[in-house]
C-alpha atoms as a PDB file:
ATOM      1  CA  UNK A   1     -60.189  78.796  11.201  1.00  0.00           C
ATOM      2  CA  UNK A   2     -56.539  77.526  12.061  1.00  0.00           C
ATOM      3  CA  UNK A   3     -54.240  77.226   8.945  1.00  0.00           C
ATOM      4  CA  UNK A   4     -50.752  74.984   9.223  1.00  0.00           C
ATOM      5  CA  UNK A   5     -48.203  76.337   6.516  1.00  0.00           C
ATOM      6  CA  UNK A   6     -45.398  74.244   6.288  1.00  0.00           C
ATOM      7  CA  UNK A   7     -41.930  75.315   4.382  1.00  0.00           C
ATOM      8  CA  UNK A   8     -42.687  78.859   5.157  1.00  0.00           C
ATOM      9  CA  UNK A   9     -39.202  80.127   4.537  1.00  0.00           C
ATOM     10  CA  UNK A  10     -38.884  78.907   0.906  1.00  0.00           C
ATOM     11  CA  UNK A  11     -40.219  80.706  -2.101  1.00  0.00           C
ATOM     12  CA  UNK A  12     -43.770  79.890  -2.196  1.00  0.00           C
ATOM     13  CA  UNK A  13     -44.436  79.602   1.533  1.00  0.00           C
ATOM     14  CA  UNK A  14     -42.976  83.290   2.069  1.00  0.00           C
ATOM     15  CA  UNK A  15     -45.811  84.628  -0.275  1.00  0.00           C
ATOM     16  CA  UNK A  16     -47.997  82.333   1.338  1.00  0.00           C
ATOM     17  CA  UNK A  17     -47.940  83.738   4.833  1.00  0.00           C
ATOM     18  CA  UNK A  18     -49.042  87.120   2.884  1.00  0.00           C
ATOM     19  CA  UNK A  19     -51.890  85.499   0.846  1.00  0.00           C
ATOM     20  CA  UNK A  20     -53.363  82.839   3.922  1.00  0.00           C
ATOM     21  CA  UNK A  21     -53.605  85.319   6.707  1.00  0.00           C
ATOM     22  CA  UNK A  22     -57.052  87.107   5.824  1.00  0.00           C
ATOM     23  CA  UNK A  23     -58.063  83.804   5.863  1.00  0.00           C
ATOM     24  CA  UNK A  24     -57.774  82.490   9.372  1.00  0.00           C
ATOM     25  CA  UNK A  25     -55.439  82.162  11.986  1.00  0.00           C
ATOM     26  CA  UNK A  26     -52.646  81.538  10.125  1.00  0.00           C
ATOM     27  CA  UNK A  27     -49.451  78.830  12.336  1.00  0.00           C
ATOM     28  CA  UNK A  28     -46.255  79.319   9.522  1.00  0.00           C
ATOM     29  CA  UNK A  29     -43.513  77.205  10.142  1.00  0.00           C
ATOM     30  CA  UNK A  30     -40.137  75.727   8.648  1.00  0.00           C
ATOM     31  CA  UNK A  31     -38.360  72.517   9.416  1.00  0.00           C
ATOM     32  CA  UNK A  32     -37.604  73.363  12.851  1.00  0.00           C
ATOM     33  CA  UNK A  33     -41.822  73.538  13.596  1.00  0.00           C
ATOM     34  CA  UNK A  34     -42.553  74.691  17.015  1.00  0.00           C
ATOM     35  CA  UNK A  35     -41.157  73.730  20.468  1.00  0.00           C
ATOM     36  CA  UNK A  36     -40.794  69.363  20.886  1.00  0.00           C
ATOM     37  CA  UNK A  37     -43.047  69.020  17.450  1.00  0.00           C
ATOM     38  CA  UNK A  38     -40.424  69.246  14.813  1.00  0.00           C
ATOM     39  CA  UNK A  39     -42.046  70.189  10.603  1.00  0.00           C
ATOM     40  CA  UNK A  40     -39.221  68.803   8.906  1.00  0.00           C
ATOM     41  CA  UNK A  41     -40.692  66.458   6.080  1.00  0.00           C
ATOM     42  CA  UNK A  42     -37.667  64.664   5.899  1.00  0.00           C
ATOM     43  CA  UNK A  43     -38.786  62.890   8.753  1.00  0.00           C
ATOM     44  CA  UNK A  44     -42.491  62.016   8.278  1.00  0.00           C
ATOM     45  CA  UNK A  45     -42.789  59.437  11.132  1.00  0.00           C
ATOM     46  CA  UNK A  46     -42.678  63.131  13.424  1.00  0.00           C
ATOM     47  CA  UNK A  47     -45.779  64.841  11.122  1.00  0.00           C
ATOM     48  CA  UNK A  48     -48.560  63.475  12.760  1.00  0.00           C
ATOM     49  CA  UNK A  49     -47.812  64.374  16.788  1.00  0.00           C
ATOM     50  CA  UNK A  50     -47.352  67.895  15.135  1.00  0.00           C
ATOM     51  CA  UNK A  51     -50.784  68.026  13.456  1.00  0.00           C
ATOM     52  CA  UNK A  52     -52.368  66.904  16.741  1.00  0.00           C
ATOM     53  CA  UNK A  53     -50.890  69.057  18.257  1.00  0.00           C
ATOM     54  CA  UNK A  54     -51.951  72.203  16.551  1.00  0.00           C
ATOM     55  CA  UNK A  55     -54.988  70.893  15.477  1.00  0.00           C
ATOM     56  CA  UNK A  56     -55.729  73.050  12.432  1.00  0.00           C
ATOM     57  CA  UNK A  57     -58.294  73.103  10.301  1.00  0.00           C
ATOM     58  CA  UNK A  58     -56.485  73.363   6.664  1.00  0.00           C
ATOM     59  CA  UNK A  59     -52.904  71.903   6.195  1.00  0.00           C
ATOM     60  CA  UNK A  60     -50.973  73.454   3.288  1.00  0.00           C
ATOM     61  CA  UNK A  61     -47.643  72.254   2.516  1.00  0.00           C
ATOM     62  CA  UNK A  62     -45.407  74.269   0.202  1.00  0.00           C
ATOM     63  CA  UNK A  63     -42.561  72.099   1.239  1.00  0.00           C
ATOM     64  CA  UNK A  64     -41.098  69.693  -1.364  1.00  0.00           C
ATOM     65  CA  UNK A  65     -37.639  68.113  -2.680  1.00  0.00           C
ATOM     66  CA  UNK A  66     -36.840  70.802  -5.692  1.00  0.00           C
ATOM     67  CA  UNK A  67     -33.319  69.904  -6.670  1.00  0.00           C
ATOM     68  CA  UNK A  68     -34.184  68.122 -10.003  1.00  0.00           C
ATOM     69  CA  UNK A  69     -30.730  66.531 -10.829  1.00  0.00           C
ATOM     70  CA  UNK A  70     -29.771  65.760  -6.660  1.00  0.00           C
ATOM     71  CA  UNK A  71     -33.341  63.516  -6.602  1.00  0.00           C
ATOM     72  CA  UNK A  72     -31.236  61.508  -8.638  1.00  0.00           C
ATOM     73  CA  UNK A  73     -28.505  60.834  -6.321  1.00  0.00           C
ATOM     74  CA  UNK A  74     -30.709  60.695  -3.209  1.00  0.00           C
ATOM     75  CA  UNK A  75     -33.869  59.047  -4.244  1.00  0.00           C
ATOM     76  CA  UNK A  76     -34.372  57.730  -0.734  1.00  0.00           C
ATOM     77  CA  UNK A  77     -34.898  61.296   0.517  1.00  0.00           C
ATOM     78  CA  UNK A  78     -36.665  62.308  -2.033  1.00  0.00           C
ATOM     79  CA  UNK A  79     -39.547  60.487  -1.752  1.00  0.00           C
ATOM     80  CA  UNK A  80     -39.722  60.879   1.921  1.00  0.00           C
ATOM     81  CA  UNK A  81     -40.191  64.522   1.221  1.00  0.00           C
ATOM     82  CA  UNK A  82     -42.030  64.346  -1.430  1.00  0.00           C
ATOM     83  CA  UNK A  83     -44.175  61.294  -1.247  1.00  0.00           C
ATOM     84  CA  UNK A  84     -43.749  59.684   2.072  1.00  0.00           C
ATOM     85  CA  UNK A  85     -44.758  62.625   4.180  1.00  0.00           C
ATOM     86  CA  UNK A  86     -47.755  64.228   1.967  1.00  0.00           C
ATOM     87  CA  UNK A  87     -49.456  60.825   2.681  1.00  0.00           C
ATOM     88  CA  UNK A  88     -48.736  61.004   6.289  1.00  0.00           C
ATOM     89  CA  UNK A  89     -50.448  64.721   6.526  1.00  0.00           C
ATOM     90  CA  UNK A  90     -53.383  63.929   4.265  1.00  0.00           C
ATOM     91  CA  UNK A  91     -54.043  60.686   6.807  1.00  0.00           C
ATOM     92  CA  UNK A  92     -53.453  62.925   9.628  1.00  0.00           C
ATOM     93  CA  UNK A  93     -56.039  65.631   7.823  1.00  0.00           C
ATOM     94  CA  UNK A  94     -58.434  62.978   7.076  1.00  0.00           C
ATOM     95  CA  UNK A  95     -58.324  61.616  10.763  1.00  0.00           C
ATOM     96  CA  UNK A  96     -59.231  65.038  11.920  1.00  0.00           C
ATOM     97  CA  UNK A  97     -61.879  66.300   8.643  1.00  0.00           C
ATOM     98  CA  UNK A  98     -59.129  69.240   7.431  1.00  0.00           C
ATOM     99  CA  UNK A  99     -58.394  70.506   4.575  1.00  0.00           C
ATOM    100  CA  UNK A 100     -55.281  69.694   2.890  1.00  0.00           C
ATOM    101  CA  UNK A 101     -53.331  72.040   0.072  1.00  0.00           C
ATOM    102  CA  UNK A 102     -50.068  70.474  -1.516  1.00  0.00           C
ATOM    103  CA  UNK A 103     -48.718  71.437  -4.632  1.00  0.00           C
ATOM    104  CA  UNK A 104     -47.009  69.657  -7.346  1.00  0.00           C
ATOM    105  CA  UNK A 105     -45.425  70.075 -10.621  1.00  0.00           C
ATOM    106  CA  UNK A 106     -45.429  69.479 -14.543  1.00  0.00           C
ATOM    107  CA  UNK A 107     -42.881  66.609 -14.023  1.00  0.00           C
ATOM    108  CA  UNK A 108     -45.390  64.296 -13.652  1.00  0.00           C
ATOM    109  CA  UNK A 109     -45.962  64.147 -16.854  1.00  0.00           C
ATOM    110  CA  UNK A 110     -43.262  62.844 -19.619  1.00  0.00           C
ATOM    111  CA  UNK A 111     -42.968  66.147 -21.713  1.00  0.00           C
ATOM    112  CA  UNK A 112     -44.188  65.087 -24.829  1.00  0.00           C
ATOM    113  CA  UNK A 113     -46.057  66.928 -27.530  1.00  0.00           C
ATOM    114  CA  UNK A 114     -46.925  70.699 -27.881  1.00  0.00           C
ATOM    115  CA  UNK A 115     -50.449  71.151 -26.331  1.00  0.00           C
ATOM    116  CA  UNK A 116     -51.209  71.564 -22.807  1.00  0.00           C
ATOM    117  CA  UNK A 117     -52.237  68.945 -20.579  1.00  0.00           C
ATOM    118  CA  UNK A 118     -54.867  68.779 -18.687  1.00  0.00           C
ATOM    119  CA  UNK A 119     -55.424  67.124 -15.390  1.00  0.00           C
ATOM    120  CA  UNK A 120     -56.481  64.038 -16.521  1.00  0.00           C
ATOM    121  CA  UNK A 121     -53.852  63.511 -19.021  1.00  0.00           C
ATOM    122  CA  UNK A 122     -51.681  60.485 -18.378  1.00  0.00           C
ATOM    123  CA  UNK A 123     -48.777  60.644 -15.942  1.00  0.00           C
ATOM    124  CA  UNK A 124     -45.197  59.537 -17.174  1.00  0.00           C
ATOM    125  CA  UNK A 125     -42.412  61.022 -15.155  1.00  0.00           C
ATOM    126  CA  UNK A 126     -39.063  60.858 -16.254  1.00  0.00           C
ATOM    127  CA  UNK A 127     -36.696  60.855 -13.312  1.00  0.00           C
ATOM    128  CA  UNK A 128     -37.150  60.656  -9.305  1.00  0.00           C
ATOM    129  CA  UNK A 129     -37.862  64.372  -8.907  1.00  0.00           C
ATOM    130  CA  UNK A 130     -41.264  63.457 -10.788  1.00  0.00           C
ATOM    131  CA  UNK A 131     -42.088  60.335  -9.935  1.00  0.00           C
ATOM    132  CA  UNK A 132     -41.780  61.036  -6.136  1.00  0.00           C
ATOM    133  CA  UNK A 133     -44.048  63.762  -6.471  1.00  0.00           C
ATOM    134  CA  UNK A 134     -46.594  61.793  -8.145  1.00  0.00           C
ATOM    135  CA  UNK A 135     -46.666  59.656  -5.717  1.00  0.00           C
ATOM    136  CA  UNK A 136     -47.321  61.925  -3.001  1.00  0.00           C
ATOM    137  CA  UNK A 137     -50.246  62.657  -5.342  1.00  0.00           C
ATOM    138  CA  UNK A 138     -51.493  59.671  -5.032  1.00  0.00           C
ATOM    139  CA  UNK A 139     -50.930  58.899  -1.176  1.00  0.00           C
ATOM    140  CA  UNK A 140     -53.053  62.127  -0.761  1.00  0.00           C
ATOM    141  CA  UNK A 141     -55.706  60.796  -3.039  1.00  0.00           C
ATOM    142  CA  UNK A 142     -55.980  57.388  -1.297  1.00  0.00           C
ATOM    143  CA  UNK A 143     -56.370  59.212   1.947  1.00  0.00           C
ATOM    144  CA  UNK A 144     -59.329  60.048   1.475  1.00  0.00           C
ATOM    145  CA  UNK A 145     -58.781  63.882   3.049  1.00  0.00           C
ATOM    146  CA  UNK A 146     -60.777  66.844   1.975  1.00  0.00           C
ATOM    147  CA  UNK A 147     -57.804  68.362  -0.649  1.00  0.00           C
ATOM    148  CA  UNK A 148     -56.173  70.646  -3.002  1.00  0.00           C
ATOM    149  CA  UNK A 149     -53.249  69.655  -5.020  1.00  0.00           C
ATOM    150  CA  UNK A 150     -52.458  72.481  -7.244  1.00  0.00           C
ATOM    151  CA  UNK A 151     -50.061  71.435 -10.192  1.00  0.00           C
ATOM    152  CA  UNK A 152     -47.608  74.154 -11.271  1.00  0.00           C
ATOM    153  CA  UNK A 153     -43.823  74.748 -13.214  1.00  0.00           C
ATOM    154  CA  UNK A 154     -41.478  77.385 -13.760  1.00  0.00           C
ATOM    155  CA  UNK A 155     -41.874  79.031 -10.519  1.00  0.00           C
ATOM    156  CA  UNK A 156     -39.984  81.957  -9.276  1.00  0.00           C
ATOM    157  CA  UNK A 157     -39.827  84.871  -6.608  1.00  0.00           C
ATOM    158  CA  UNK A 158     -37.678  88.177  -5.851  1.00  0.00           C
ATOM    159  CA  UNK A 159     -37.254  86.375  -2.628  1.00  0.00           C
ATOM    160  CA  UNK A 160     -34.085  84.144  -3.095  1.00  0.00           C
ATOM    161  CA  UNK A 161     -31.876  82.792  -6.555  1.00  0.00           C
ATOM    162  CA  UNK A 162     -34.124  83.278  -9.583  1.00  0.00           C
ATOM    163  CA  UNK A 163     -33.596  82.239 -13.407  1.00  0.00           C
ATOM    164  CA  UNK A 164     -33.935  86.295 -13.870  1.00  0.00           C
ATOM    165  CA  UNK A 165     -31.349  87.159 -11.757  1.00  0.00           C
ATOM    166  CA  UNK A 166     -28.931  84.824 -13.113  1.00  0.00           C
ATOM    167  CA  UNK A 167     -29.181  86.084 -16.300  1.00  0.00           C
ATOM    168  CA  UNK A 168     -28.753  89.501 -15.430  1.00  0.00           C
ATOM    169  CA  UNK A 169     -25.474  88.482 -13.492  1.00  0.00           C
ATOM    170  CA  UNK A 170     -24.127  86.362 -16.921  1.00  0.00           C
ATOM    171  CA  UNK A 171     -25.248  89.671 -19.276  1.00  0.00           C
ATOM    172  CA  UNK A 172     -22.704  91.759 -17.328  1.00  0.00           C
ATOM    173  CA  UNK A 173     -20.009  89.256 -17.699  1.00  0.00           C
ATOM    174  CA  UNK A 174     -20.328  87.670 -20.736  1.00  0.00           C
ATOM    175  CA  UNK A 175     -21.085  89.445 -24.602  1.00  0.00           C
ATOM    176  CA  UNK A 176     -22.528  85.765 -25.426  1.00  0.00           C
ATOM    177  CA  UNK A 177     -24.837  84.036 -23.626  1.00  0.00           C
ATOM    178  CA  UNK A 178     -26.053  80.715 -24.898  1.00  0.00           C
ATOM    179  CA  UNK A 179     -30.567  79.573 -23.158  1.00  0.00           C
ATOM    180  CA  UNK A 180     -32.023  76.369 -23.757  1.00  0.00           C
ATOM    181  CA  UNK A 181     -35.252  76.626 -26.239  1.00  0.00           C
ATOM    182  CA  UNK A 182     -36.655  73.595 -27.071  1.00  0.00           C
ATOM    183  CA  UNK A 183     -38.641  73.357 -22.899  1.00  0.00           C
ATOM    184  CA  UNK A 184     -41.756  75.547 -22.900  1.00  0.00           C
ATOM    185  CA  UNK A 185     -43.417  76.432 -20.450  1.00  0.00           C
ATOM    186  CA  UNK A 186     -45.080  79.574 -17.877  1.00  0.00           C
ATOM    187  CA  UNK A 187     -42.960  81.316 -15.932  1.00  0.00           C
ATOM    188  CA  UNK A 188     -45.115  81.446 -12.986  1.00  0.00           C
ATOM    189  CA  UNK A 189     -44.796  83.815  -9.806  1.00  0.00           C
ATOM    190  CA  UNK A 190     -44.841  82.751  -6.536  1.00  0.00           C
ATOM    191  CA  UNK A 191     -46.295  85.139  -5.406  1.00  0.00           C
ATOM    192  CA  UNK A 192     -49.576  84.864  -8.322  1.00  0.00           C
ATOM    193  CA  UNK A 193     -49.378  80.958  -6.816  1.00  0.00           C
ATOM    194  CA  UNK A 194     -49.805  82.088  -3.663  1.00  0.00           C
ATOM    195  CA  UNK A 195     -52.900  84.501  -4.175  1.00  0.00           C
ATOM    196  CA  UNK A 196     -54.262  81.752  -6.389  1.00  0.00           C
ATOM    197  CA  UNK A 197     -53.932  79.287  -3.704  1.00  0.00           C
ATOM    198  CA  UNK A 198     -55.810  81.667  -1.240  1.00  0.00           C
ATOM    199  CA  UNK A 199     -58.696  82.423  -3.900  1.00  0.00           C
ATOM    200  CA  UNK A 200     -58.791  78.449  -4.387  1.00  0.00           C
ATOM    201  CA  UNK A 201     -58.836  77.275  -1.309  1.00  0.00           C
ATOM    202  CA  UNK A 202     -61.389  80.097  -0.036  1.00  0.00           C
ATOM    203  CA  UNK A 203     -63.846  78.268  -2.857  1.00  0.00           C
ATOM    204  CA  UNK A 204     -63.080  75.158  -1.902  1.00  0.00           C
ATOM    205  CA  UNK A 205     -64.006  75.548   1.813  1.00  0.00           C
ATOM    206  CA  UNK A 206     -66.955  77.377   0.778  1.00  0.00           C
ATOM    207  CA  UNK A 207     -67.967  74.496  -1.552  1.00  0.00           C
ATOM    208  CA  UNK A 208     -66.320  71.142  -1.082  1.00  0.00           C
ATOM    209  CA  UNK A 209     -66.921  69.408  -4.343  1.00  0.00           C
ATOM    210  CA  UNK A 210     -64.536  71.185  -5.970  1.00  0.00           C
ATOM    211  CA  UNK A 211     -62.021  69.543  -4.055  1.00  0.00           C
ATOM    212  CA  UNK A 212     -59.429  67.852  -6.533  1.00  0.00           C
ATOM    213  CA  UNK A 213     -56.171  68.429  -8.703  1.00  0.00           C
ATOM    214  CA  UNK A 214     -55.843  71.416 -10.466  1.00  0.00           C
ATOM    215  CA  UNK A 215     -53.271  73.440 -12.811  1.00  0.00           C
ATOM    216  CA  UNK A 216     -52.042  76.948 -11.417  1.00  0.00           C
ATOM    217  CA  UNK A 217     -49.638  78.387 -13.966  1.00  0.00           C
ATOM    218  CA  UNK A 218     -49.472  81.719 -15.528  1.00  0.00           C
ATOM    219  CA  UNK A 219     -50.926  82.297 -18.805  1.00  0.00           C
ATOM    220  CA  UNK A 220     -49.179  81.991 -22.424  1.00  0.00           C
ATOM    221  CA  UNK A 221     -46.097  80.208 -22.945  1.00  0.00           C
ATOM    222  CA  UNK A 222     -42.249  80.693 -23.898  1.00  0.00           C
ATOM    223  CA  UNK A 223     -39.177  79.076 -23.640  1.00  0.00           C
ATOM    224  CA  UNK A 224     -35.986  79.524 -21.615  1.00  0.00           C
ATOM    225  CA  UNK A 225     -34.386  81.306 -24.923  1.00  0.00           C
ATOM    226  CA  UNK A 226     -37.514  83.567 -24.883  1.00  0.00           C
ATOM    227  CA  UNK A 227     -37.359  84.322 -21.088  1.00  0.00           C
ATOM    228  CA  UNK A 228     -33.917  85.323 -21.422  1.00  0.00           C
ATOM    229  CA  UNK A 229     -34.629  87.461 -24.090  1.00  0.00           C
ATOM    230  CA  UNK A 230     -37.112  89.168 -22.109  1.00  0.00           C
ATOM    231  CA  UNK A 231     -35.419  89.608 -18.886  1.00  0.00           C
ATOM    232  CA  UNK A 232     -32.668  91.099 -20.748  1.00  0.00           C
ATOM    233  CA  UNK A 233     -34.777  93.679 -22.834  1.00  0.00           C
ATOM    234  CA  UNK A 234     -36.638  94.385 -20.194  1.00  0.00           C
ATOM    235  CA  UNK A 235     -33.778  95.374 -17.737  1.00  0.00           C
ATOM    236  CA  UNK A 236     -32.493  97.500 -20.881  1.00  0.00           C
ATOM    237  CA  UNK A 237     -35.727  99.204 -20.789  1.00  0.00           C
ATOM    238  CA  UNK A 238     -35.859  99.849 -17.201  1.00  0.00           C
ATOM    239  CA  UNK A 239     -32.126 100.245 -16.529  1.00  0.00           C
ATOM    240  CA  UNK A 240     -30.334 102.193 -19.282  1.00  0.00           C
ATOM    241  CA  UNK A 241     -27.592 102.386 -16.834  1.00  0.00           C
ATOM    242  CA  UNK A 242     -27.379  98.883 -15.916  1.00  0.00           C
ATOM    243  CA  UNK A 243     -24.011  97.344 -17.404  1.00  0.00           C
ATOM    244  CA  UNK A 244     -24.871  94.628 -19.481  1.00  0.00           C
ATOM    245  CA  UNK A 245     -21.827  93.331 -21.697  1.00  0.00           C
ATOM    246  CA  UNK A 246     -24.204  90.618 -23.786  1.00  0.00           C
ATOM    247  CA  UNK A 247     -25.112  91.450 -27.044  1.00  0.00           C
ATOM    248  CA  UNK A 248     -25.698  87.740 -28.757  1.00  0.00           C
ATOM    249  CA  UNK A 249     -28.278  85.448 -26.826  1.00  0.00           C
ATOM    250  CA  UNK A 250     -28.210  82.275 -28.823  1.00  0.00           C
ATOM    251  CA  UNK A 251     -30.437  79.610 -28.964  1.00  0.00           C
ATOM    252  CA  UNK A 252     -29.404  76.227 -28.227  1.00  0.00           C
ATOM    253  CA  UNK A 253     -31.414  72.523 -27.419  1.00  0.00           C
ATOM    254  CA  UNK A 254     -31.232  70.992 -24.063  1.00  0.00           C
ATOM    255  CA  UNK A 255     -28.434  68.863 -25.155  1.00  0.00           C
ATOM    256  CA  UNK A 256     -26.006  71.268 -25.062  1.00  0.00           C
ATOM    257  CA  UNK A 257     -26.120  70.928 -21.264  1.00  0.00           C
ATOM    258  CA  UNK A 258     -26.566  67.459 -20.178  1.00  0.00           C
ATOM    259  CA  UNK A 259     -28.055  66.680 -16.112  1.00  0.00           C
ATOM    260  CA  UNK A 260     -28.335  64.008 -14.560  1.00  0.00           C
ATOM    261  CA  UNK A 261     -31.704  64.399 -14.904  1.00  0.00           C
ATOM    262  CA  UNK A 262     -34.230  64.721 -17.815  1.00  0.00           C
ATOM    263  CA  UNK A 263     -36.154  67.802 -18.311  1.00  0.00           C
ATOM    264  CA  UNK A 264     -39.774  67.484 -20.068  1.00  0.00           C
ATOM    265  CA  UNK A 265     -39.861  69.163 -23.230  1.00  0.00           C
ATOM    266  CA  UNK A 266     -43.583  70.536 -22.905  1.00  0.00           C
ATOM    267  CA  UNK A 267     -44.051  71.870 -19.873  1.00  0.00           C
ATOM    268  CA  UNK A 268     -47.208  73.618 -20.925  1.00  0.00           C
ATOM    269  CA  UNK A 269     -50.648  73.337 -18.200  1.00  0.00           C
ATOM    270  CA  UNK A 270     -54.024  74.051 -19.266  1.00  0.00           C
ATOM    271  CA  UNK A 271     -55.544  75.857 -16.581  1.00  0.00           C
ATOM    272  CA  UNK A 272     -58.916  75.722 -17.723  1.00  0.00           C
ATOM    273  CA  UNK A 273     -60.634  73.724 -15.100  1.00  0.00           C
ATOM    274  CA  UNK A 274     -58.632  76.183 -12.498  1.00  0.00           C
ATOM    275  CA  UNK A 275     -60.841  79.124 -14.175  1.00  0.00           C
ATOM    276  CA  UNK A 276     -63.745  77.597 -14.289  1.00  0.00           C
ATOM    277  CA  UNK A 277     -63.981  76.178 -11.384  1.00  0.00           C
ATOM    278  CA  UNK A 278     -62.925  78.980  -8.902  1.00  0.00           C
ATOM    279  CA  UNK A 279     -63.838  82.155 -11.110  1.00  0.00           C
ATOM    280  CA  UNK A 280     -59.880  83.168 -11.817  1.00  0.00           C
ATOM    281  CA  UNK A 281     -58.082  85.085 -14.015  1.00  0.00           C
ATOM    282  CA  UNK A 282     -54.565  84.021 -14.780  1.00  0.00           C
ATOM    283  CA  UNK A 283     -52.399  87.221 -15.827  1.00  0.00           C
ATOM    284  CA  UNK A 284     -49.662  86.705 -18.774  1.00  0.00           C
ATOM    285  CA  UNK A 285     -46.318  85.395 -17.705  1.00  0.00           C
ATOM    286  CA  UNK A 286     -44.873  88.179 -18.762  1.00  0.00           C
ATOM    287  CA  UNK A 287     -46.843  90.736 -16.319  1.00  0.00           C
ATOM    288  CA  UNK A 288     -45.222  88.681 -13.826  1.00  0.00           C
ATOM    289  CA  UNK A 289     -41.765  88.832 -14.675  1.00  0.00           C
ATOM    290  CA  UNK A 290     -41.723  92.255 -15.810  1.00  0.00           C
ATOM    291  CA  UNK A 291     -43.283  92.956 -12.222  1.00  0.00           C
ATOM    292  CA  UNK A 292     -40.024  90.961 -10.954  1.00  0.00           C
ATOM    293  CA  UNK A 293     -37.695  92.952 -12.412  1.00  0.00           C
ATOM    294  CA  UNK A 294     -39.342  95.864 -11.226  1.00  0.00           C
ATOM    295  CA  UNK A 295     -38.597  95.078  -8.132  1.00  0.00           C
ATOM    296  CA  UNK A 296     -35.125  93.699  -8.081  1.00  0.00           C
ATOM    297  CA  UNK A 297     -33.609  96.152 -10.486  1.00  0.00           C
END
C-alpha cells in the first residue's frame, strides 16, 4: 500500500510520518512535493498531476490554513487551502478508488452551549477559518471518495511554538499572568492524533463502512485558565529549578483580548462514535501535556 502525506513538516504531519509508516509505503511531502509535481495546496489546480503521478492508494492531508485571525484578512487563500484543494484530492481519490484522510476542526460549529457535540450536530461557523474548513468537508463528501475526516481542536506538539511553551516563557518574566477561561475544550496531542489516525484508518481499510466524519480529541475538558494552571504546576513539579517569576494566574473572559476573529466558546467533541467504532481509547488531556512537558523541560 502507497500512502501520500501532505504538510509533512507541520505539527501533525511530523508525527504522522512516525504513526503511517508500519502501514505501507509511506511518500511524505511539504509544499515543495517532489521533482515538476509541486504539494502546495495553495495552488489546487497543480494537486491532481501530483496524485497521478504517485498513484497512491490512501491520501492524507494534514495540511490546512491555521492562522484563525489572518483567514480573516485573506479569505481568498483560505479557502483555497482549506476548501478548494480538499475537493480537488478527494475527486482525484475518487477517480482512482483511494482512500482519503483530512482533518478538520471544532470551528465548524458556532460554540454554543456546554455539552459536547457530536458529529451530526449542526454546523455554524463563526469566521472564515471555520467556514472554509467546512466546506472542504463538504467538497470531500460530494466526491464521493472512500474517506476519513477526523474533527479535532486544541492541538499541540513539542515540535514547534506551543500554548505550553509560551506560558512557561511569560511565568519567567512576568509575577502576573492573566488566561482566557470562558473556551473549553481538549488539549489534544499531535502526536495521540497521529496514532489515532493510524489505528483509524487501519479499521477503515479493513472495513469500509466505517468510512465517515469522526471526532479525535483527547479526553476530559478544561479551559485556557486551567491549562495554564497546569503547565505551570506541573513545570514546578518537574523543575524546582526552573525560574518562574509568576505567582498570580488570573482568570479573565475572552473579551479581554479582542481578534479579529471569534473564538467558539464550547469547544468540547464527543468522541463516542470514534470509540466505538474503531475500538479506541482516548487518554486524559492531561497525560498528554504532562508527557509534553516532560519532554521540553
Amino acid at each position: 500500500m502507497k500512502i501520500l502525506l501532505l504538510g509533512a513538516n507541520g505539527q501533525l504531519g511530523w508525527e504522522l510520518q512516525r504513526s503511517l509508516t508500519p502501514l505501507g509505503e509511506l511518500i511524505a511531502l511539504g509544499r515543495e512535493g517532489t521533482g515538476a509535481y509541486p504539494a502546495d495546496l495553495a495552488q489546487p489546480e497543480q494537486l491532481p498531476a501530483l496524485v497521478e503521478h504517485l498513484a497512491p492508494d490512501v491520501i492524507v492531508n494534514a495540511a490546512a490554513h491555521t492562522a484563525v485571525d489572518k483567514a480573516e484578512s485573506e479569505p481568498e487563500l483560505a479557502r483555497a487551502i482549506n476548501a478548494t484543494a480538499p475537493g480537488v484530492l478527494a475527486r482525484a481519490a475518487a477517480a482512482r478508488g483511494a482512500w482519503l484522510l483530512h482533518y478538520s476542526t471544532d470551528y465548524v460549529f458556532d460554540g454554543s452551549g456546554q455539552q459536547p457535540r457530536s458529529e451530526d450536530a449542526a454546523t455554524g461557523p463563526l469566521g472564515v477559518y471555520g467556514q472554509t474548513k467546512l466546506e472542504g468537508e463538504d467538497a470531500i463528501r460530494a466526491s464521493g471518495c472512500r474517506h476519513l475526516i477526523l474533527r479535532t481542536s486544541w492541538v499541540y506538539a513539542a515540535r514547534g511554538g506551543n500554548f505550553a511553551k509560551t506560558m512557561l516563557r511569560l511565568a519567567q518574566e512576568r509575577e502576573r499572568l492573566t488566561v482566557i477561561n470562558d473556551q473549553i475544550g481538549a488539549p489534544t496531542g499531535a502526536d495521540l492524533l497521529a496514532d489515532l489516525s493510524a489505528h483509524a484508518l487501519r479499521g477503515a481499510l479493513a472495513d469500509p463502512a466505517k468510512a465517515g466524519t469522526y471526532h479525535a480529541v483527547a479526553a476530559g475538558e478544561t479551559s485556557w485558565h486551567g491549562y495554564a494552571r497546569f503547565v505551570i504546576d506541573t513545570a514546578r513539579e518537574l523543575r524546582p529549578d526552573l525560574p518562574l517569576k509568576v505567582h498570580t494566574i488570573d482568570p479573565v473572559p475572552t473579551s479581554a483580548f479582542p481578534t479579529p476573529a471569534r473564538r467558539p466558546p464550547n469547544s468540547r467533541l464527543s468522541t463516542k462514535k470514534l470509540q466505538d467504532a474503531f475500538g479506541l481509547h482516548q487518554p486524559h488531556w492531561q497525560t498528554g501535556v504532562r508527557r509534553l512537558l516532560q519532554e521540553i523541560l
